[in-house]
Protein backbone atom coordinates (compact mmCIF):
# COMPACT_ATOMS: atom_id res chain seq x y z
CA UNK A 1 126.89 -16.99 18.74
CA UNK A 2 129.33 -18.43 21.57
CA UNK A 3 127.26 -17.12 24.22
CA UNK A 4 124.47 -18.99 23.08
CA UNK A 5 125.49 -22.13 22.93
CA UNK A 6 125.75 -21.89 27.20
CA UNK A 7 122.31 -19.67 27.25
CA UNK A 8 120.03 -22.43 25.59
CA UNK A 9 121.14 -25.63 28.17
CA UNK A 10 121.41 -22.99 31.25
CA UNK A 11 117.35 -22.15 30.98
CA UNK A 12 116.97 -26.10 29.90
CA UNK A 13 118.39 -27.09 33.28
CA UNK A 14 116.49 -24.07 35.14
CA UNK A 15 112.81 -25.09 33.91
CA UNK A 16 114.01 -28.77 34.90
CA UNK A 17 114.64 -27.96 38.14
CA UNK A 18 111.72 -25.73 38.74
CA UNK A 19 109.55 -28.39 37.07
CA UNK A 20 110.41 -31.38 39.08
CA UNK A 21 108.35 -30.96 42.08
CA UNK A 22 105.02 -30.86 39.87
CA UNK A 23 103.26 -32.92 42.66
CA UNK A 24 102.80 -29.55 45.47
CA UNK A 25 99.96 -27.75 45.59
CA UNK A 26 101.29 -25.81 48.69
CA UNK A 27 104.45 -25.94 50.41
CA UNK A 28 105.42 -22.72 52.73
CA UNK A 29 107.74 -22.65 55.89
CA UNK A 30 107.66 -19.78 58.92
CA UNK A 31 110.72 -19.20 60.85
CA UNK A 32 110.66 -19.95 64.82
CA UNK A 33 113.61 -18.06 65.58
CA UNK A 34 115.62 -19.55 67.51
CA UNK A 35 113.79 -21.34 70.33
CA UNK A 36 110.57 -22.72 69.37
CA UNK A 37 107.84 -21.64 72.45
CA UNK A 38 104.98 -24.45 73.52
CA UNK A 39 102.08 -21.38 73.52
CA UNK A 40 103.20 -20.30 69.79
CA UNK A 41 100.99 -22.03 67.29
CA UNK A 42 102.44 -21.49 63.82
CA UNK A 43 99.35 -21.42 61.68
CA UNK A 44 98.90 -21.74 57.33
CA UNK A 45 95.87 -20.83 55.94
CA UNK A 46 95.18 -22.66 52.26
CA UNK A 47 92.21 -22.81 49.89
CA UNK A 48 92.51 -26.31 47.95
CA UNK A 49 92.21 -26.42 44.63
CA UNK A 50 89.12 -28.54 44.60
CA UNK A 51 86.95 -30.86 47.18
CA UNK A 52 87.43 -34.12 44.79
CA UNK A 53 90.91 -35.36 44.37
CA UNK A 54 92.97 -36.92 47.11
CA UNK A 55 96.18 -35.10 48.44
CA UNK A 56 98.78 -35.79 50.79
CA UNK A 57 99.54 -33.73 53.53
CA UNK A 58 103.07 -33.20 55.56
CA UNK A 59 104.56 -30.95 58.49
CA UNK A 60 107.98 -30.25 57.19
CA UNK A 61 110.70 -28.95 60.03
CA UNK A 62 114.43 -28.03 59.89
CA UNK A 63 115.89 -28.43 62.67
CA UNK A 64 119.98 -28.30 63.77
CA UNK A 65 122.31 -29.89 66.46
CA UNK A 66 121.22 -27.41 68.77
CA UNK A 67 117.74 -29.89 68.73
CA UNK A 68 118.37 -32.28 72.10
CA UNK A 69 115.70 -35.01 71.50
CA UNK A 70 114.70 -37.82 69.64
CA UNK A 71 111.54 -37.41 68.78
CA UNK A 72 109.02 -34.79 68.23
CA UNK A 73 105.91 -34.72 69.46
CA UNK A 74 103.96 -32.03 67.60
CA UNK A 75 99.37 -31.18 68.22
CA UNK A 76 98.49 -30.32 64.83
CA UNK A 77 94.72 -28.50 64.13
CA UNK A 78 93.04 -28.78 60.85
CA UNK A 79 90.12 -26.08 60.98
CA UNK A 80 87.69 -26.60 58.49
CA UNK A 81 85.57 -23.58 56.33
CA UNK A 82 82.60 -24.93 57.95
CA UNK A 83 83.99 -24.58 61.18
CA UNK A 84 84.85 -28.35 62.38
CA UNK A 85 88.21 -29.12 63.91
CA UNK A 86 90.60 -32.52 63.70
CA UNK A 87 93.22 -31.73 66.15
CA UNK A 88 95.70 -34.91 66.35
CA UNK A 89 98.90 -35.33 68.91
CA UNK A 90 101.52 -36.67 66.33
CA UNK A 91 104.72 -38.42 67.05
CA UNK A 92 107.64 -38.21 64.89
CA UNK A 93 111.22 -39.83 65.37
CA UNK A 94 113.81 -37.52 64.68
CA UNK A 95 117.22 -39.44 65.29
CA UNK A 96 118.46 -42.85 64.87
CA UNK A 97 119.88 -44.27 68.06
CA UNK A 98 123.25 -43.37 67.64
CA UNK A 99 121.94 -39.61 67.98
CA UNK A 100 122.43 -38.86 64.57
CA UNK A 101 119.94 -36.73 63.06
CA UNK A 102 117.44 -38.59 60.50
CA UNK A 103 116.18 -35.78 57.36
CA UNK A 104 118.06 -34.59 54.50
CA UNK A 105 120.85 -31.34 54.01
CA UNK A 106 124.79 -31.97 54.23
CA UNK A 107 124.89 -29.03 56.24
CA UNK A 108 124.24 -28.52 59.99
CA UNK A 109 120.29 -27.86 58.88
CA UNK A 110 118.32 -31.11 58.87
CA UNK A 111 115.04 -30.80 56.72
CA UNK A 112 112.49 -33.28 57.32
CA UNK A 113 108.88 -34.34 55.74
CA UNK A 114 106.59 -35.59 57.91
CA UNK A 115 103.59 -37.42 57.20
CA UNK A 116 100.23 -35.97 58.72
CA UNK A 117 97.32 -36.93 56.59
CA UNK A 118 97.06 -39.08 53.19
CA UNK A 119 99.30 -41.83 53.88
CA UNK A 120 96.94 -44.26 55.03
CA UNK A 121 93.91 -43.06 53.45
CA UNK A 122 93.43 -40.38 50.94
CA UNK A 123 92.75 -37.26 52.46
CA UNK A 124 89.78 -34.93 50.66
CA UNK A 125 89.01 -31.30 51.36
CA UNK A 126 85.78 -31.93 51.44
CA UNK A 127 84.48 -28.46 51.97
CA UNK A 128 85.10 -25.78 49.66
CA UNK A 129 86.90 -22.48 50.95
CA UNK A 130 90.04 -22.03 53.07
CA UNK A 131 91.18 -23.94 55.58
CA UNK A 132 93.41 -23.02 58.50
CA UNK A 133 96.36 -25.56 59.74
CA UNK A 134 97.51 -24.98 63.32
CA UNK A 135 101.21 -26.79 64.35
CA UNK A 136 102.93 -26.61 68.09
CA UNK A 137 105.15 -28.74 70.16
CA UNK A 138 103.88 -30.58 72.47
CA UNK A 139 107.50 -31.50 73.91
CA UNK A 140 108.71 -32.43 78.01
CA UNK A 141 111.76 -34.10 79.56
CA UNK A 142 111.85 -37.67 80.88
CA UNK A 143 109.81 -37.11 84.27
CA UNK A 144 108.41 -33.95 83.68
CA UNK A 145 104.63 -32.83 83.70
CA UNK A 146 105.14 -29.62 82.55
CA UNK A 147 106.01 -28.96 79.15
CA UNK A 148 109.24 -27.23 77.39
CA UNK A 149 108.71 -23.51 77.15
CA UNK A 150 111.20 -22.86 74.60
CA UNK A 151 112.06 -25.82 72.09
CA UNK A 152 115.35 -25.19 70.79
CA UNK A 153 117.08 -26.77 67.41
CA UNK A 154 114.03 -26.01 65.31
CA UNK A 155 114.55 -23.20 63.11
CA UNK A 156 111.36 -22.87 60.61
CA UNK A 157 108.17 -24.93 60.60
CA UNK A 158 106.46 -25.64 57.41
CA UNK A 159 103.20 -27.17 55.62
CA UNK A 160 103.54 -28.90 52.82
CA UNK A 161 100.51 -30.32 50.34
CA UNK A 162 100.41 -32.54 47.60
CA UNK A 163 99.10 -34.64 44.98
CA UNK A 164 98.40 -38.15 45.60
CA UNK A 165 99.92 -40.88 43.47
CA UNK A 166 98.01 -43.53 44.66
CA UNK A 167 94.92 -42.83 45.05
């Protein structure tokens, strides 16, 4: 009977936990090991749940110290069923001045959620079917033309979609 009393308020505080994020629809990360490199796109593919309701939309990246910038500049591709495109070049500040990283974790592993589409306006997959989501850094030094080959500091890319509150 002991035992049970600790059983019943463990699972309470699991199905809390699990239930708290009831706003995603999708949220999955791919590792970049390592050193993140400009010619490797990491792609999601997602079928919404309908073509109706307004979502938001997010990149989410971890990065660590390793990471030497202070912003990101990412091209992101959203590839419709139907076959259309909308590629944007998104900029995202990643530090505050005094170099420290911006994000959340207490560890050496930054996570951050980055807005892409839904903030302004609602964003509606219009079209039914999957759609494929396309992320790289489009990264250079100060001065440079060419790009950085290997961006390193970012450890796993991610996609995150959800259910708009506003709209």
């Amino acid at each position: 009977m002991q035992k049970s009393k600790y059983w019943i308020p463990c699972v309470m505080l699991v199905l809390s936990i699990v239930s708290c994020d009831s706003n995603r629809v999708f949220d999955e990360y791919q590792s970049v090991s390592g050193a993140w490199d400009k010619d490797n796109a990491v792609e999601f593919k997602v079928t919404p749940p309908d073509s109706t309701n307004a979502y938001n939309l997010y990149v989410n990246l971890r990065n660590t110290e390793n990471y030497k910038f202070s912003n990101l500049f990412l091209i992101v591709a959203l590839n419709y069923p139907n076959g259309k495109t909308l590629k944007d070049t998104l900029k995202y500040k990643m530090a505050n001045p005094d170099g420290s990283f911006l994000g959340t974790g207490f560890s050496d592993i930054k996570e951050n959620k980055l807005w892409y589409k839904g903030h302004e306006t609602p964003f509606i997959f219009n079209e039914l079917g999957e759609y494929s989501i396309s992320i790289q850094h489009a990264m250079r030094e100060n001065g440079s033309i060419n790009g950085v080959d290997k961006l390193e500091g970012i450890t796993d890319v991610g996609f995150r979609i959800e259910h708009s509150q506003t709209h």
